[in-house]
Protein backbone atom coordinates (compact mmCIF):
# COMPACT_ATOMS: atom_id res chain seq x y z
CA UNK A 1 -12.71 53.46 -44.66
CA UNK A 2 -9.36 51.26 -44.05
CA UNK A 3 -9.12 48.26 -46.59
CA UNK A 4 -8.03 45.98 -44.32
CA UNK A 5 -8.72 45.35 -40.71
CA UNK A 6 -6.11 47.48 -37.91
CA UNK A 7 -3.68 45.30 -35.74
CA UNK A 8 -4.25 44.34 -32.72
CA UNK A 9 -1.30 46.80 -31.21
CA UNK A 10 -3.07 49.37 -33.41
CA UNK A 11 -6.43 48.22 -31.64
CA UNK A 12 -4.54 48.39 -27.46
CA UNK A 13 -4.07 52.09 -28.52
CA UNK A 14 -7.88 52.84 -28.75
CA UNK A 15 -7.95 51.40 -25.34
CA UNK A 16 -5.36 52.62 -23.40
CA UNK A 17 -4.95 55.92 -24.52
CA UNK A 18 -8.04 58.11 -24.86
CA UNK A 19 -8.08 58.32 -28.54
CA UNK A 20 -12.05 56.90 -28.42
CA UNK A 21 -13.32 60.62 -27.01
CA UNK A 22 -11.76 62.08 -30.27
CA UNK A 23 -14.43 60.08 -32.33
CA UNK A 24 -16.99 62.10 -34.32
CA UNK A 25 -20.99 61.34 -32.96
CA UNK A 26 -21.67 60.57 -36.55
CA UNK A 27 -21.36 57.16 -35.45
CA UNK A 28 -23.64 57.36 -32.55
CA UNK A 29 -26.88 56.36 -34.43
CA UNK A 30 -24.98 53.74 -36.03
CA UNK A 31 -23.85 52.16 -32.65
CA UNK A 32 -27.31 52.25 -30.94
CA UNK A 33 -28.39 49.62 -33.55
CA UNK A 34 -26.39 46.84 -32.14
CA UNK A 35 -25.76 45.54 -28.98
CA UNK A 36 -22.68 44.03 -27.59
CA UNK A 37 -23.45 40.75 -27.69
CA UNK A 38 -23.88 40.82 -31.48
CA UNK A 39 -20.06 40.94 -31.98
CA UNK A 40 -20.37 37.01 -31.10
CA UNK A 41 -22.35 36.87 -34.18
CA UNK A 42 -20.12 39.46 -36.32
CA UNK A 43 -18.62 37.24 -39.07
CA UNK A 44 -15.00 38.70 -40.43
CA UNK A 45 -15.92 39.78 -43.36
CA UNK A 46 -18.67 42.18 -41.40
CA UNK A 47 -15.91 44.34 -40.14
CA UNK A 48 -14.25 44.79 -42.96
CA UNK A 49 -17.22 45.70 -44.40
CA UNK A 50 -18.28 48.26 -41.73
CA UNK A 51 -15.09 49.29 -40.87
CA UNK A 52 -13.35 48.07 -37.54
CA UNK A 53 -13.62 51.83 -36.46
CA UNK A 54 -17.52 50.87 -36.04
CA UNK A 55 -16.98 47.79 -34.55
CA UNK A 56 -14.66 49.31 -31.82
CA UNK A 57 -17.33 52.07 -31.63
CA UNK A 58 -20.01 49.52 -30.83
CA UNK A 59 -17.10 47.98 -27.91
CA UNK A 60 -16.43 51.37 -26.38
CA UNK A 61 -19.27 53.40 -26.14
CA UNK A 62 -21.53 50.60 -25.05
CA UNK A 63 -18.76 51.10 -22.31
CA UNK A 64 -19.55 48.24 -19.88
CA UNK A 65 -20.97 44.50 -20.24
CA UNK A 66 -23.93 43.43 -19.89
CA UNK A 67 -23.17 40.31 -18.53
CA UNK A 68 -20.66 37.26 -18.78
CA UNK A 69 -21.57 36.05 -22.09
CA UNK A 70 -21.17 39.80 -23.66
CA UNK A 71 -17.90 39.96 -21.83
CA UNK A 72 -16.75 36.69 -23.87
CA UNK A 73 -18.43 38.06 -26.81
CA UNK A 74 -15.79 40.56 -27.18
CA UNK A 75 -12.76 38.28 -26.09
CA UNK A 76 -13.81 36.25 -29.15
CA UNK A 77 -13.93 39.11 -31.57
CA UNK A 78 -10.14 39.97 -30.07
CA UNK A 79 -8.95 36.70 -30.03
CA UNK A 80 -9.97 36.35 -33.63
CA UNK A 81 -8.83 39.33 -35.01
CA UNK A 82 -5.58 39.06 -33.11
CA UNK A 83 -5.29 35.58 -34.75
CA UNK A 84 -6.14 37.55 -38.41
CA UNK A 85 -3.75 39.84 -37.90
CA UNK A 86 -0.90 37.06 -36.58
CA UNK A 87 -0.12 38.44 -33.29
CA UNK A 88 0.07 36.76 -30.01
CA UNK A 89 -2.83 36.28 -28.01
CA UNK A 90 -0.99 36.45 -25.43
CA UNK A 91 -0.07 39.70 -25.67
CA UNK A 92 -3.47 40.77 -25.73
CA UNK A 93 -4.19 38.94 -22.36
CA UNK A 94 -2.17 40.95 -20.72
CA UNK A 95 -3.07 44.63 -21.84
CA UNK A 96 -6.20 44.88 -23.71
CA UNK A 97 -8.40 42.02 -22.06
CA UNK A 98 -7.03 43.22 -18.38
CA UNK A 99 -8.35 46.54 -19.39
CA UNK A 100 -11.65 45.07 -20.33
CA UNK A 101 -11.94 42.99 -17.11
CA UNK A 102 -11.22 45.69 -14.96
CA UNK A 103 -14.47 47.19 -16.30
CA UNK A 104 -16.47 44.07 -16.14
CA UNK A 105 -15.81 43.53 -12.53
CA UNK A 106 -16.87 46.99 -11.87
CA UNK A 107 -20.52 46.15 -13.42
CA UNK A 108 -20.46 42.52 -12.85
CA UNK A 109 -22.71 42.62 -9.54
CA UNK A 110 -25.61 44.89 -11.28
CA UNK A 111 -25.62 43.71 -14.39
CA UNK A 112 -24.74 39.68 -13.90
CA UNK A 113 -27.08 36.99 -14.60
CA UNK A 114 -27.40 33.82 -12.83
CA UNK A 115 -25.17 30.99 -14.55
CA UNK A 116 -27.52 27.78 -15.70
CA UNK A 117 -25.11 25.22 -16.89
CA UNK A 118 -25.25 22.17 -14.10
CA UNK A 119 -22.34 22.50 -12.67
CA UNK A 120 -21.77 26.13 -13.01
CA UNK A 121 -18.19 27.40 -13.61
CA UNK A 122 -17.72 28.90 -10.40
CA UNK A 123 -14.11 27.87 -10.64
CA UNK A 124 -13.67 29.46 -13.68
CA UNK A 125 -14.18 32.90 -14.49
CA UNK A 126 -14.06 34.93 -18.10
CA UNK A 127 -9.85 35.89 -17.81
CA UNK A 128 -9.35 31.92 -16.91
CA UNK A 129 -11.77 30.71 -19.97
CA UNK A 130 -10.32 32.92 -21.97
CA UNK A 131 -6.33 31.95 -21.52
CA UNK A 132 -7.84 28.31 -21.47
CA UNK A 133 -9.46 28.93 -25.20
CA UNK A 134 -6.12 30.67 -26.29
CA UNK A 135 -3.46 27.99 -24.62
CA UNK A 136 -1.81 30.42 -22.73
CA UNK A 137 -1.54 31.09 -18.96
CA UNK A 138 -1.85 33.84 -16.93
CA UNK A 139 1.17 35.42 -15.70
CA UNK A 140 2.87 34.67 -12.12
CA UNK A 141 4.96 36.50 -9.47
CA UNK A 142 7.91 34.91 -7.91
CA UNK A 143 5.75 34.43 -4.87
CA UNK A 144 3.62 32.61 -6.67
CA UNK A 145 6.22 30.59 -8.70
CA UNK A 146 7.36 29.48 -5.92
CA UNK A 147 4.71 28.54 -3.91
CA UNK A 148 3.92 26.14 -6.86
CA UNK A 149 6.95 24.92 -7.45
CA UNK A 150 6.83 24.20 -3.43
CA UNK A 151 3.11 22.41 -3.93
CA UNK A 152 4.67 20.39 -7.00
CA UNK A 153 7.82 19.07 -4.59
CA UNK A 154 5.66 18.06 -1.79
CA UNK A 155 3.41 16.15 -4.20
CA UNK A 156 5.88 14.01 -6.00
CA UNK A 157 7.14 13.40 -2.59
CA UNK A 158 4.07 12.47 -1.13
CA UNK A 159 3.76 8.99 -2.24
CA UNK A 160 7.49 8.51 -1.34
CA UNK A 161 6.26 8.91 1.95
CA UNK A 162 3.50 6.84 2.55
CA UNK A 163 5.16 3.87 0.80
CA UNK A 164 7.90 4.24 3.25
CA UNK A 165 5.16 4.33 6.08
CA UNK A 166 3.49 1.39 4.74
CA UNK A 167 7.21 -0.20 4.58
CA UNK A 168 7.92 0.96 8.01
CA UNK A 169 4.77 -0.71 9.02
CA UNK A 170 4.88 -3.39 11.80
CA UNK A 171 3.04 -6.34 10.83
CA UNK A 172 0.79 -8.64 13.16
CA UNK A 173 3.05 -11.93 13.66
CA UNK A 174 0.78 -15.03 11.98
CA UNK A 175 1.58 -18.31 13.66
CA UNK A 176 1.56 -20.93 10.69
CA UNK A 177 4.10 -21.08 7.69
CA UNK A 178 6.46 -18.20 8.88
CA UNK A 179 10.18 -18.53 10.91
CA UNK A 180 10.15 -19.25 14.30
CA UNK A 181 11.57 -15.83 15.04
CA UNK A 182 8.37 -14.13 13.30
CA UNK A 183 6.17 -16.03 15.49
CA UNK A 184 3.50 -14.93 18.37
CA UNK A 185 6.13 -15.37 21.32
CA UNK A 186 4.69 -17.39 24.63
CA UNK A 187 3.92 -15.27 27.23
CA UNK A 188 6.72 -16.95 29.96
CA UNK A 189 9.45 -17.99 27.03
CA UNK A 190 10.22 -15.27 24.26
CA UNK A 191 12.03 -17.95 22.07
CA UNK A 192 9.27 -19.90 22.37
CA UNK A 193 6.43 -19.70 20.02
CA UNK A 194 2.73 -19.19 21.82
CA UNK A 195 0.95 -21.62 19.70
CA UNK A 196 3.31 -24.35 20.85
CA UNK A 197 3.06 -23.72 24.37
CA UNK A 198 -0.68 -23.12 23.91
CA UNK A 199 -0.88 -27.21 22.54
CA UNK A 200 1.23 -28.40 24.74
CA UNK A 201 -0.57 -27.31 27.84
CA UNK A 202 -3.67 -28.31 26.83
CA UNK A 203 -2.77 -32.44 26.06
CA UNK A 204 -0.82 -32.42 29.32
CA UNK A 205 -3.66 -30.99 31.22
CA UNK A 206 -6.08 -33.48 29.73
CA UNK A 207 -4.28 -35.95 27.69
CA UNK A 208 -1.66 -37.97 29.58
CA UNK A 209 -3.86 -40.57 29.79
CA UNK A 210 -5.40 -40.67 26.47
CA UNK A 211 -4.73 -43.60 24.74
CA UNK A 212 -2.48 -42.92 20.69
CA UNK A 213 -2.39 -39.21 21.78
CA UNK A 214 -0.62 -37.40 18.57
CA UNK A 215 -0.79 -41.27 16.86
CA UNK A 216 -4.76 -40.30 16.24
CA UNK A 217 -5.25 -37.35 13.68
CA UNK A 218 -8.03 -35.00 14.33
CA UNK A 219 -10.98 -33.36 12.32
CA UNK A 220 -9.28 -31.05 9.20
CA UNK A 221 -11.98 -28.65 8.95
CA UNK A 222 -11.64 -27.66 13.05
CA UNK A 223 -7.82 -27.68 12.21
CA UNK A 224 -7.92 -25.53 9.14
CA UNK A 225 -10.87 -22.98 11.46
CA UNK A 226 -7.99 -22.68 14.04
CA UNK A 227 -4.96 -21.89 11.92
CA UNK A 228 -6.82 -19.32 10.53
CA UNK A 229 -7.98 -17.67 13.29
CA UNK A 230 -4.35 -17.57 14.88
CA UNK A 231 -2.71 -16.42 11.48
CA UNK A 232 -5.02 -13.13 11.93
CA UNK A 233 -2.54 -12.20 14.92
CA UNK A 234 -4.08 -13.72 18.28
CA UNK A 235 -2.44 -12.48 21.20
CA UNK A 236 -4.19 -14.61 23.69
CA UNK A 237 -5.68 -17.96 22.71
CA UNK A 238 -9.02 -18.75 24.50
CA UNK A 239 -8.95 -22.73 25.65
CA UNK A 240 -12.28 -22.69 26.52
CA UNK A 241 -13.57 -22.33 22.97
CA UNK A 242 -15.10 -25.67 22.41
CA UNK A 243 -12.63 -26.08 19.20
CA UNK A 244 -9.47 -26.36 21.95
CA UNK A 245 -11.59 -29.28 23.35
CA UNK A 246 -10.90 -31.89 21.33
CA UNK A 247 -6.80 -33.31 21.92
CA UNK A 248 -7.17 -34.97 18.26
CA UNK A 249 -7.49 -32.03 17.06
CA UNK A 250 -5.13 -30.09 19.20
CA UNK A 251 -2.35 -32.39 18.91
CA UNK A 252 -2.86 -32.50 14.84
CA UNK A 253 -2.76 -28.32 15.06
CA UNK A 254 0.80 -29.07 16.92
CA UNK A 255 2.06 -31.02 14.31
CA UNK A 256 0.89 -29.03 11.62
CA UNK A 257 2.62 -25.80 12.55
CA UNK A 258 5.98 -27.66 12.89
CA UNK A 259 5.22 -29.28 9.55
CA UNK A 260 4.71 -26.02 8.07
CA UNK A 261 7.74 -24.07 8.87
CA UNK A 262 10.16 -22.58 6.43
CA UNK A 263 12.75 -23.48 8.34
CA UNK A 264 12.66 -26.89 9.91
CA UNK A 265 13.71 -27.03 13.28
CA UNK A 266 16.68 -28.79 12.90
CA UNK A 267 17.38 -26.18 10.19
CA UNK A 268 18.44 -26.80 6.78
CA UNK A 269 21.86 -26.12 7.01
CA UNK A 270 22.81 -28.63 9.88
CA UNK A 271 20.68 -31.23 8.46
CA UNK A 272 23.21 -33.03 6.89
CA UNK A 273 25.35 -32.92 10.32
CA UNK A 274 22.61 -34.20 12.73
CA UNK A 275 22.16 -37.48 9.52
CA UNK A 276 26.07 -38.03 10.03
CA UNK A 277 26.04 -37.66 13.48
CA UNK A 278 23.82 -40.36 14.24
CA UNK A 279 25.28 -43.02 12.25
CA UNK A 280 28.56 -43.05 14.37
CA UNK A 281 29.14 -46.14 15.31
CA UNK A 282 30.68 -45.06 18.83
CA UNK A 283 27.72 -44.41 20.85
CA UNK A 284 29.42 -41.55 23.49
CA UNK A 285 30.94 -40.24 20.14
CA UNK A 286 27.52 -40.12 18.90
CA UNK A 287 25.63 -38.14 21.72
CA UNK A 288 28.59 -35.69 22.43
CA UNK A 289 28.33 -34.86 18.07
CA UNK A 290 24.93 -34.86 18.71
CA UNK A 291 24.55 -32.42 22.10
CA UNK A 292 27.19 -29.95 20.27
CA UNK A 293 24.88 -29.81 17.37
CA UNK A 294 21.52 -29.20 19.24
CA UNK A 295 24.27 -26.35 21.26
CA UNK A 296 24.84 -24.89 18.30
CA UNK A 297 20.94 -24.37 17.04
CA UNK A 298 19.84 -20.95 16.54
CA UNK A 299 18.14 -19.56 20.02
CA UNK A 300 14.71 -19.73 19.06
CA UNK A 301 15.10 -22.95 17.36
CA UNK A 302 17.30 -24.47 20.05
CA UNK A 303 14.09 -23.49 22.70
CA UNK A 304 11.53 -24.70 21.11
CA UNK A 305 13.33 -27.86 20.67
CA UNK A 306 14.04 -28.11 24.27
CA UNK A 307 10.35 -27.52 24.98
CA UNK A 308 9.04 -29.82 22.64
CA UNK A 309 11.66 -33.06 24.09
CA UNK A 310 10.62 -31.95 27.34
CA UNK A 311 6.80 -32.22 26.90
CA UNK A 312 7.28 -35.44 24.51
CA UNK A 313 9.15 -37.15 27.62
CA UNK A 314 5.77 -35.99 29.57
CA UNK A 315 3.90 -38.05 27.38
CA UNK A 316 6.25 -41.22 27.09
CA UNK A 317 6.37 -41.32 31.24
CA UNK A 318 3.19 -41.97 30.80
CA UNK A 319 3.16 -44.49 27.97
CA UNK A 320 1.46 -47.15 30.12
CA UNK A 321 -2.19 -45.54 29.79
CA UNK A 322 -1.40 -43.32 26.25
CA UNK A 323 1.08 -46.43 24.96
CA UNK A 324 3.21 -43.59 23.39
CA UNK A 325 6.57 -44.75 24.32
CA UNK A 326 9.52 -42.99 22.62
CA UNK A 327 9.52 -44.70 19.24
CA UNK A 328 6.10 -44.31 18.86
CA UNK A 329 6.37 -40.43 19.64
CA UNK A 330 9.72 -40.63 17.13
CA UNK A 331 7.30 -42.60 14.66
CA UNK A 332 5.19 -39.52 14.36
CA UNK A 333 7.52 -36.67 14.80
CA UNK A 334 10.49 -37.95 13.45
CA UNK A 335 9.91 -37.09 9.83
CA UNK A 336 8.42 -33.50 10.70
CA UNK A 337 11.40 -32.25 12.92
CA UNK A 338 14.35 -33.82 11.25
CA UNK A 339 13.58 -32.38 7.61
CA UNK A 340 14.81 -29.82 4.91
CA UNK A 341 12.72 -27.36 3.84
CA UNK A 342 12.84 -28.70 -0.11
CA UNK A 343 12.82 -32.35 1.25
CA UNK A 344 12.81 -34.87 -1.72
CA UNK A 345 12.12 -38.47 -1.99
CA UNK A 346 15.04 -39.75 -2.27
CA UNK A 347 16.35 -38.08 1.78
CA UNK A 348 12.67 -39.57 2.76
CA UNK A 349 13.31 -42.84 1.88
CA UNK A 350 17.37 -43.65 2.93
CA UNK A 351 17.26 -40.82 6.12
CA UNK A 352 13.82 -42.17 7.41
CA UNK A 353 15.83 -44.50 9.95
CA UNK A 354 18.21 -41.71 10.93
CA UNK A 355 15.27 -39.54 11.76
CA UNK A 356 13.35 -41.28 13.45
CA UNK A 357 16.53 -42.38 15.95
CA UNK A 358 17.45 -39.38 16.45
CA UNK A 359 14.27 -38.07 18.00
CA UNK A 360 13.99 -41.18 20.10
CA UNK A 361 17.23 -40.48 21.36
CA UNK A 362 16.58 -36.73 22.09
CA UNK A 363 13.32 -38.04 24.35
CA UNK A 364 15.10 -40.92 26.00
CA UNK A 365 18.12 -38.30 26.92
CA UNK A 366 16.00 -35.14 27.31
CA UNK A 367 17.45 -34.20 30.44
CA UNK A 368 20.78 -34.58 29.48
CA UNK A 369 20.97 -32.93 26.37
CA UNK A 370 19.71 -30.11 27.67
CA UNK A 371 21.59 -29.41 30.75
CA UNK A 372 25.01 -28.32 31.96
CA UNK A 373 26.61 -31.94 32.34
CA UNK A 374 29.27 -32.59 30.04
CA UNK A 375 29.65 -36.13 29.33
CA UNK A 376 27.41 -39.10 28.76
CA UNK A 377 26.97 -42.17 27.13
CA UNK A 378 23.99 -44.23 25.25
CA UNK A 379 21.95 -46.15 28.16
């Protein structure tokens, strides 16, 4: 009997090449004694004892597996002995356990029993387990090399993709607190935001008459309930909801979204022109600087301005009943159109003056400054 345990190369040999028929039957009775699933139990020191010749008896006449657990059985007792012996186990995953699953999956249907862990290992079977337990992996063909390597590409580009989709993305226009540009456009005037033509309609349909129209501010909860509902994207605006019934309220919402733009109307980089502008003491000199600067206003800015003189010279031709007369209307928009966006309290205090004359100006000479003549002076 060998003092020490055969290699594992030693071990392929018994195997592979036919050498097992050559062994004497003296070793038959010995054999029937044990069953293949009591190699999971062998300890080391059992084949040495016995002899690895007996052990390999007990592998190869048995002949076939019983079931999955015998099958592993085995792998363990080659995996460990391959580890004894300092070999690579992954050596033996390729010759001597192939040959061994070759002859499990002949048996496998007959002889298998039903798996009762609680999820099963479906997924897995014994050549998988087996490379997991030993850290190695099974080998590939190019085929299959490069069909992963084409699955790996296409995942790490993946979220590439979708972030450039989400990019990409159109977003609904919101009506409060964004450019005038990025605004809900009016169905007649592109350069004109919908919400504006939306108030404006409504107080000249039913508020001519009505007495500090704008001057009065309405109810802040109704206000807050419709900015909301048009930031969520509102392509149509229904004025018979009973909130559009109240002109308070509707002429505060007007205000507001003017109030709340990121860039005022008058823009922040002309500011400081329209302020200089008006304190030229020649009054043609004056309303020429001025026209050329409201000429020179981006478009969407220089339309909604024109819409917004126009309707405020609604409501002052009818100051008699409202008693909104220009100043009063430049009172209340003055210091919301003529602004910067980072307006400090020192502007507020020595421009107040300035503003509020040059939006009575703009309503007293709405016609003008918006049309094709070319010269006029202060009536």
């Amino acid at each position: 009997m060998p003092s020490r345990v055969p290699s594992l190369r030693m071990l392929r040999s018994f195997f592979t090449d036919g050498s097992l028929d050559s062994l004497g039957t003296s070793e038959d009775a010995r054999s029937k004694r044990h069953s293949t699933s009591d190699l999971s139990d062998v300890p080391f020191s059992a084949v040495r004892k016995e002899g690895w010749l007996h052990c390999k008896q007990i592998l190869t006449k048995k002949g076939k597996a019983e079931d999955r657990e015998d099958m592993l059985a085995w792998i363990k007792v080659i995996r460990e002995n391959s580890k004894a012996e300092g070999e690579d186990p992954g050596f033996a995953s390729q010759a001597l356990i192939n040959k061994k699953l070759n002859d499990y999956r002949k048996v496998s249907p007959a002889g298998a029993k039903p798996d009762s862990s609680p999820k099963g290992s479906r997924g897995l079977g014994i050549r998988a387990e087996f490379l997991k337990q030993t850290g190695t992996s099974a080998p590939r063909s190019p085929r299959q090399d490069a069909a992963v390597a084409k699955d790996e590409s296409g995942s790490q580009k993946a979220p590439w993709g979708i972030n450039i989709m989400k990019k990409n993305k159109k977003s609904v226009p919101r009506a409060f607190g964004v450019r005038l540009e990025d605004c809900q456009p009016a169905p007649d005037n592109k350069n004109v935001p919908l919400i504006v033509e939306a108030c404006c309609k409504v107080v000249e349909d039913r508020g001519l008459e009505y007495m500090g129209i704008y001057r009065v501010p309405g109810n802040n909860a109704v206000v807050s309930s419709l900015q909301e509902q048009l930031n969520k994207g509102a392509t149509e605006i229904n004025l018979q909801d009973e909130r559009w019934q109240d002109l308070n309220v509707i002429s505060s919402l007007l205000k507001s979204f003017f109030r709340k733009l990121p860039e005022p109307l008058f823009t922040d980089d002309k500011y400081n022109d329209f302020i200089e502008a008006n304190r030229i003491e020649d009054a043609s000199e004056r309303m020429r600087t001025l026209r050329k600067l409201i000429r020179d206003l981006p478009g969407h800015y220089y339309e909604t301005l024109k819409f917004l003189v126009g309707h405020l010279k609604t409501i002052a031709d009818h100051s008699e009943k409202n008693k909104m007369e220009p100043r009063n209307l430049a009172l209340v928009f003055g210091p919301t159109l003529v602004r910067t966006s980072e307006d400090n309290m020192t502007d507020m205090v020595t421009h107040m003056p300035d503003r509020y004359k040059i939006v009575e100006t703009l309503i007293q000479h709405s016609d003008w400054f918006f049309s094709d003549k070319e010269d006029k002076g202060e009536k």
